[in-house]
N, C-alpha and C. Protein backbone atom coordinates (compact mmCIF):
# COMPACT_ATOMS: atom_id res chain seq x y z
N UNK A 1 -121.66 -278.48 -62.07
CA UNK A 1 -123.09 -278.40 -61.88
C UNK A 1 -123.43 -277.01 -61.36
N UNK A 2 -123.31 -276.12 -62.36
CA UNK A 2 -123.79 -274.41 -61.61
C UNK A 2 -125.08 -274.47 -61.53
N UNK A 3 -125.54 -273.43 -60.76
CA UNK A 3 -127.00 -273.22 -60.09
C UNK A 3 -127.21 -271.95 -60.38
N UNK A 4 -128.34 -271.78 -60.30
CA UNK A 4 -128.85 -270.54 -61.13
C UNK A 4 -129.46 -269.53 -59.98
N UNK A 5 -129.75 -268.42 -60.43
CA UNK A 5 -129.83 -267.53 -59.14
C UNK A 5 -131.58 -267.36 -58.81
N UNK A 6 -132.36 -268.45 -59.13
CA UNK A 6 -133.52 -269.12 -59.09
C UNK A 6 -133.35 -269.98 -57.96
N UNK A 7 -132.27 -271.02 -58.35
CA UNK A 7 -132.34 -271.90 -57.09
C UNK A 7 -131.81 -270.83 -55.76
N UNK A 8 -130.56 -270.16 -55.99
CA UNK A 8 -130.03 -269.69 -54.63
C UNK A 8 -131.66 -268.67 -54.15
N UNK A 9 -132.41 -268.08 -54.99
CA UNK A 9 -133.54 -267.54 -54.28
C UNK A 9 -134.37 -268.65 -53.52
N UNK A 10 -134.66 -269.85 -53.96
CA UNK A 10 -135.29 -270.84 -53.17
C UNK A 10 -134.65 -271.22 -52.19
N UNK A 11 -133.62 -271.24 -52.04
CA UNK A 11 -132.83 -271.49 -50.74
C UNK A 11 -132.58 -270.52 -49.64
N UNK A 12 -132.53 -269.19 -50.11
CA UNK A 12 -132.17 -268.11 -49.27
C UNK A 12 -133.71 -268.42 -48.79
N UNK A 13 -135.02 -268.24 -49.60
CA UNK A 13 -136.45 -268.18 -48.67
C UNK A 13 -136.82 -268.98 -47.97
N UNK A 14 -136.33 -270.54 -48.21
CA UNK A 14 -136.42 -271.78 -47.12
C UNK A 14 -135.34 -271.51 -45.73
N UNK A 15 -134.45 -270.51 -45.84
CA UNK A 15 -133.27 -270.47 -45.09
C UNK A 15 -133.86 -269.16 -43.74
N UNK A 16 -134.96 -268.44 -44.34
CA UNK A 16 -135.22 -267.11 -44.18
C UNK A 16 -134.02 -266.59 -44.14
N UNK A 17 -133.46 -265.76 -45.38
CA UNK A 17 -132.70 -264.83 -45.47
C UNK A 17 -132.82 -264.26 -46.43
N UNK A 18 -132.68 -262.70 -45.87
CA UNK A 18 -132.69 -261.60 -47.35
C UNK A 18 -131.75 -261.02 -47.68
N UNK A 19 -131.40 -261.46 -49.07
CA UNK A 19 -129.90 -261.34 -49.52
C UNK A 19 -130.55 -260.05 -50.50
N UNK A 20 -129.30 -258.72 -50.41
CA UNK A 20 -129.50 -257.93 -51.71
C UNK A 20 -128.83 -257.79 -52.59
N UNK A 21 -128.99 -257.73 -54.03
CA UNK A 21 -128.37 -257.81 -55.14
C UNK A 21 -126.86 -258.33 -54.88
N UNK A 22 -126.43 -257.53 -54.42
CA UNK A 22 -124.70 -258.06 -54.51
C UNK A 22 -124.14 -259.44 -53.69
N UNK A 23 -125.06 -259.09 -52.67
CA UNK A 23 -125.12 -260.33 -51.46
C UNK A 23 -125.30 -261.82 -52.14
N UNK A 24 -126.18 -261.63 -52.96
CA UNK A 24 -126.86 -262.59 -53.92
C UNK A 24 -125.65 -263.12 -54.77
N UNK A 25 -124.98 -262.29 -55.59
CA UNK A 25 -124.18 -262.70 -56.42
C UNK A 25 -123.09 -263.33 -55.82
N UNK A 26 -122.76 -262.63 -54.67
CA UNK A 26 -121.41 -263.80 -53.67
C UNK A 26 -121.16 -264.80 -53.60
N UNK A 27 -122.77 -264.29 -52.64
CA UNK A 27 -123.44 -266.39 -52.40
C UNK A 27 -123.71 -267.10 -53.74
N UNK A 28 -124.38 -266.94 -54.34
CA UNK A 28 -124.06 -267.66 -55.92
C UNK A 28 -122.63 -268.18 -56.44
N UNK A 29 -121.74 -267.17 -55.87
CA UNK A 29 -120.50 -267.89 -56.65
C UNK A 29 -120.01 -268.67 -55.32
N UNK A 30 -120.13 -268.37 -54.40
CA UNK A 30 -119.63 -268.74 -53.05
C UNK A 30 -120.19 -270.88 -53.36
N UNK A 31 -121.66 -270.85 -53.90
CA UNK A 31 -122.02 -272.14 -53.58
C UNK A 31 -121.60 -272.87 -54.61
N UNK A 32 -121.92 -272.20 -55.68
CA UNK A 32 -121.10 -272.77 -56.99
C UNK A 32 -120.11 -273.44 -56.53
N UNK A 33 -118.83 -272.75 -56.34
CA UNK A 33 -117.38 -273.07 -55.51
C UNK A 33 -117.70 -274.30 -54.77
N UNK A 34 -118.58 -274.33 -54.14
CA UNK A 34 -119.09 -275.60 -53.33
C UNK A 34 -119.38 -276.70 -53.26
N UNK A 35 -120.10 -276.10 -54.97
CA UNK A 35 -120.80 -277.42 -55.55
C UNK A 35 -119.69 -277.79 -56.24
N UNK A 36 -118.78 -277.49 -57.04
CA UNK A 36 -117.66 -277.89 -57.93
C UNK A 36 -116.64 -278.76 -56.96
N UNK A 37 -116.60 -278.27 -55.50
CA UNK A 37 -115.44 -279.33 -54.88
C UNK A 37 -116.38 -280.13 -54.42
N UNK A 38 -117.90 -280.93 -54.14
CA UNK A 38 -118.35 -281.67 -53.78
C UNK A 38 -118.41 -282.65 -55.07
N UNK A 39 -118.04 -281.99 -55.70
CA UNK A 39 -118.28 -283.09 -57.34
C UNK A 39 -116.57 -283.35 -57.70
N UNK A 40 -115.56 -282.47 -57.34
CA UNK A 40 -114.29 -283.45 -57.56
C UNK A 40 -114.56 -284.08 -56.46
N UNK A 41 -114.94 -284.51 -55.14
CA UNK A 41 -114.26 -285.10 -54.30
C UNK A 41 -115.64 -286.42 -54.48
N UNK A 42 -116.58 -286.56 -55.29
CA UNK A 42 -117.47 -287.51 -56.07
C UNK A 42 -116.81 -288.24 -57.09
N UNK A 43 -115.62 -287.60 -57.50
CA UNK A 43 -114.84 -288.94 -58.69
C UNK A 43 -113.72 -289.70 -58.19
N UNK A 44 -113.42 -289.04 -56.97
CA UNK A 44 -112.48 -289.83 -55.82
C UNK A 44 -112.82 -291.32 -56.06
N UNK A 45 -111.62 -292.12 -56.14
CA UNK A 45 -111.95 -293.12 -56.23
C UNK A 45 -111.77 -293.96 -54.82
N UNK A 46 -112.91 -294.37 -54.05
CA UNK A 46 -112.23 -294.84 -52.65
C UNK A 46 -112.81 -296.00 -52.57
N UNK A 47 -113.00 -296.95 -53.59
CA UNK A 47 -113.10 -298.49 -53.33
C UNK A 47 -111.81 -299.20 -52.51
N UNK A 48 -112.21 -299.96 -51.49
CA UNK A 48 -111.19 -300.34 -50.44
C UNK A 48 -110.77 -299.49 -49.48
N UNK A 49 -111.74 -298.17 -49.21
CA UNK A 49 -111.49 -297.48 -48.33
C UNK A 49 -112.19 -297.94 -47.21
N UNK A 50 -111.95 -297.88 -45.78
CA UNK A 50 -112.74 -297.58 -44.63
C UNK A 50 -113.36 -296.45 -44.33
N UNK A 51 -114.45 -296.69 -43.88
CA UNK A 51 -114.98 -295.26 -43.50
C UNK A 51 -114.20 -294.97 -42.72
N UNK A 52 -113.94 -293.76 -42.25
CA UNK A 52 -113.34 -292.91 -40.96
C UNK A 52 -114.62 -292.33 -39.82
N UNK A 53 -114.30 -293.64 -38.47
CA UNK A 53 -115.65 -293.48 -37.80
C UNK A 53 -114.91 -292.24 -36.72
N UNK A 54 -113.77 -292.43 -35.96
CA UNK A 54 -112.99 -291.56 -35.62
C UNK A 54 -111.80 -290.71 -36.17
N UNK A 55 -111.52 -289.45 -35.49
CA UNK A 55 -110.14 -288.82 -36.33
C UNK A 55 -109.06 -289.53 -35.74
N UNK A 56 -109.05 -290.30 -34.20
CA UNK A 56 -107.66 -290.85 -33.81
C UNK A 56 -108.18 -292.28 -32.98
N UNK A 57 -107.20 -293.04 -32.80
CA UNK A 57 -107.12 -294.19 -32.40
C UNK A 57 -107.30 -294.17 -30.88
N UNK A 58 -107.14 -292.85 -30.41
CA UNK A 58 -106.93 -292.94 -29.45
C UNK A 58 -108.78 -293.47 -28.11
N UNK A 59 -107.70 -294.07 -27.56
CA UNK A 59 -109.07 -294.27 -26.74
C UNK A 59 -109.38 -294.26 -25.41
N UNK A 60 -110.74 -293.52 -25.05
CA UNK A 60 -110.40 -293.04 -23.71
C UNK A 60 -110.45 -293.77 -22.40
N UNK A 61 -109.49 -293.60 -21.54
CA UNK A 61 -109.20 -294.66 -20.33
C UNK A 61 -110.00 -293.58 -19.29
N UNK A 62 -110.75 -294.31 -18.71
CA UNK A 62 -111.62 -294.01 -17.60
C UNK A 62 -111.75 -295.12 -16.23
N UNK A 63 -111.90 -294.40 -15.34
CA UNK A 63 -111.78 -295.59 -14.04
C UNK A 63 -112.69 -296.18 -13.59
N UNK A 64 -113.45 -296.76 -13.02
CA UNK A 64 -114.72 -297.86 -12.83
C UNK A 64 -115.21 -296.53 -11.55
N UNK A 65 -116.45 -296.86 -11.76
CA UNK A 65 -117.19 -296.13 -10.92
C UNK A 65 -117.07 -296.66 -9.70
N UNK A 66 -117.02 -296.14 -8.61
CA UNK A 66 -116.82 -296.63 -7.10
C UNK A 66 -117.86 -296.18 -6.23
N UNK A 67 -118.85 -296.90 -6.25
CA UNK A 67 -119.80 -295.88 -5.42
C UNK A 67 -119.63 -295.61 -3.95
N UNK A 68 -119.19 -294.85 -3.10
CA UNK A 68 -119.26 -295.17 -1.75
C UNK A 68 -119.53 -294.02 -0.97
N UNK A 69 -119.80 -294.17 0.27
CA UNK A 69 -120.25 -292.34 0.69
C UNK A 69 -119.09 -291.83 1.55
N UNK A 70 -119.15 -291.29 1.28
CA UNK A 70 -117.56 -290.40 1.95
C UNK A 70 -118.13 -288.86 2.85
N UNK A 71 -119.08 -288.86 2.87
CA UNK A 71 -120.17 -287.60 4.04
C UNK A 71 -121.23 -288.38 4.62
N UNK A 72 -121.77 -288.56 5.54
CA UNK A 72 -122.94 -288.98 6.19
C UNK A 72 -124.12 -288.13 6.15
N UNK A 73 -124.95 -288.63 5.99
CA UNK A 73 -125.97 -287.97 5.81
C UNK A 73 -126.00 -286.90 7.25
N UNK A 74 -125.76 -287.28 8.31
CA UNK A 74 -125.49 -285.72 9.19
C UNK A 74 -124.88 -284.83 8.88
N UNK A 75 -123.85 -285.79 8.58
CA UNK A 75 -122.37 -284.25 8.35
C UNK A 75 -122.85 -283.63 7.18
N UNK A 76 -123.63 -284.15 6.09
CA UNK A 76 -124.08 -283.07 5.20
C UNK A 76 -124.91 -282.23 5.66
N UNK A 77 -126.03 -282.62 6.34
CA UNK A 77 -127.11 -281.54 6.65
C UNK A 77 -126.11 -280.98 8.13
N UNK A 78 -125.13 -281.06 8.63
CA UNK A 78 -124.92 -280.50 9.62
C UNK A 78 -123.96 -278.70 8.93
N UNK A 79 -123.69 -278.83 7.52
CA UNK A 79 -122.98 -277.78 6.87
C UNK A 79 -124.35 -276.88 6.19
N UNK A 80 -125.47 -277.27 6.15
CA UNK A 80 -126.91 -276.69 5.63
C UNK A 80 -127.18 -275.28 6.91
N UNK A 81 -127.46 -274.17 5.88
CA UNK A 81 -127.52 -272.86 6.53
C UNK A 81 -129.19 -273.17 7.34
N UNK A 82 -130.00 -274.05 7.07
CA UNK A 82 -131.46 -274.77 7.66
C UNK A 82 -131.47 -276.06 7.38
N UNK A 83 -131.32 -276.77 8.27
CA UNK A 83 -131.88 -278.21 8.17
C UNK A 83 -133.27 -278.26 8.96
N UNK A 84 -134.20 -279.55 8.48
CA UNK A 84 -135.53 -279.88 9.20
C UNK A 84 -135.44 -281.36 9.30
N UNK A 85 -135.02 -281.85 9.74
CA UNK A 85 -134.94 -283.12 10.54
C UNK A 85 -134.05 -283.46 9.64
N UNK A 86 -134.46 -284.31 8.62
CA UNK A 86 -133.60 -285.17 7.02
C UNK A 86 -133.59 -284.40 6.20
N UNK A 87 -134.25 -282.92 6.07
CA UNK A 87 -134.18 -282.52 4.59
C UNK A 87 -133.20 -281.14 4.97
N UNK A 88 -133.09 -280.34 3.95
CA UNK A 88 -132.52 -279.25 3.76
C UNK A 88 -133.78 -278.21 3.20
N UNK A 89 -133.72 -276.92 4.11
CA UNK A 89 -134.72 -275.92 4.43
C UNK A 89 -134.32 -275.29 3.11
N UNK A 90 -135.22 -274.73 2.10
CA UNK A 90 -134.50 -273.63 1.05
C UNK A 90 -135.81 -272.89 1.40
N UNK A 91 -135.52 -271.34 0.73
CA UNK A 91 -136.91 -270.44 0.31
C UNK A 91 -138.09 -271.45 -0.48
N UNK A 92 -139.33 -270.63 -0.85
CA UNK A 92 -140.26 -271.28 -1.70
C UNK A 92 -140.08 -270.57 -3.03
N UNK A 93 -139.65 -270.65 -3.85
CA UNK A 93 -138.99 -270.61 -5.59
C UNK A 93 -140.99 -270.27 -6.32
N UNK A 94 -141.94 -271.45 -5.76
CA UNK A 94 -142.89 -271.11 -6.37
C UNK A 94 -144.19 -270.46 -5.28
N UNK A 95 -145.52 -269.64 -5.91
CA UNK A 95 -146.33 -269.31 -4.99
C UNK A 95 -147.31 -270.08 -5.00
């Protein structure tokens, strides 16, 4: 299924790109090439295939979330370069 250097101009201008003369002819053969292995791998015959949802079986082991506090709310604000009672002092970011 070759393509003509009509279509690769409609594509380069939907793509915004400006291809010149030679650039043009590359990419022309470049997609061609493209289009020819998307069409052998279209007569593949893969009735009784599975899709392939992953590349490996592998699967990932992760540990249960544990929520618990391990700093007190003092001892955190007691490492704060400004604390104000419960909060933490920063600059003002906006005016």
């Amino acid at each position: 299924m070759p393509t003509d250097i009509s279509t690769l101009r409609g594509l380069a201008h939907l793509a915004r790109l400006e291809l010149d003369e030679t650039r043009e002819q590359q990419m022309l053969g470049d997609l061609n090439n493209i289009l020819d292995f998307m069409e052998q791998l279209r007569r593949v015959d893969t009735t009784g295939m599975e899709p392939l949802v992953h590349l490996s079986q592998e699967i990932n082991v992760l540990r249960d979330d544990d929520a618990r506090n391990t700093v007190s709310h003092a001892e955190g604000l007691s490492n704060a370069p400004r604390a104000d009672s419960d909060y933490f002092r920063v600059p003002k970011v906006l005016e």
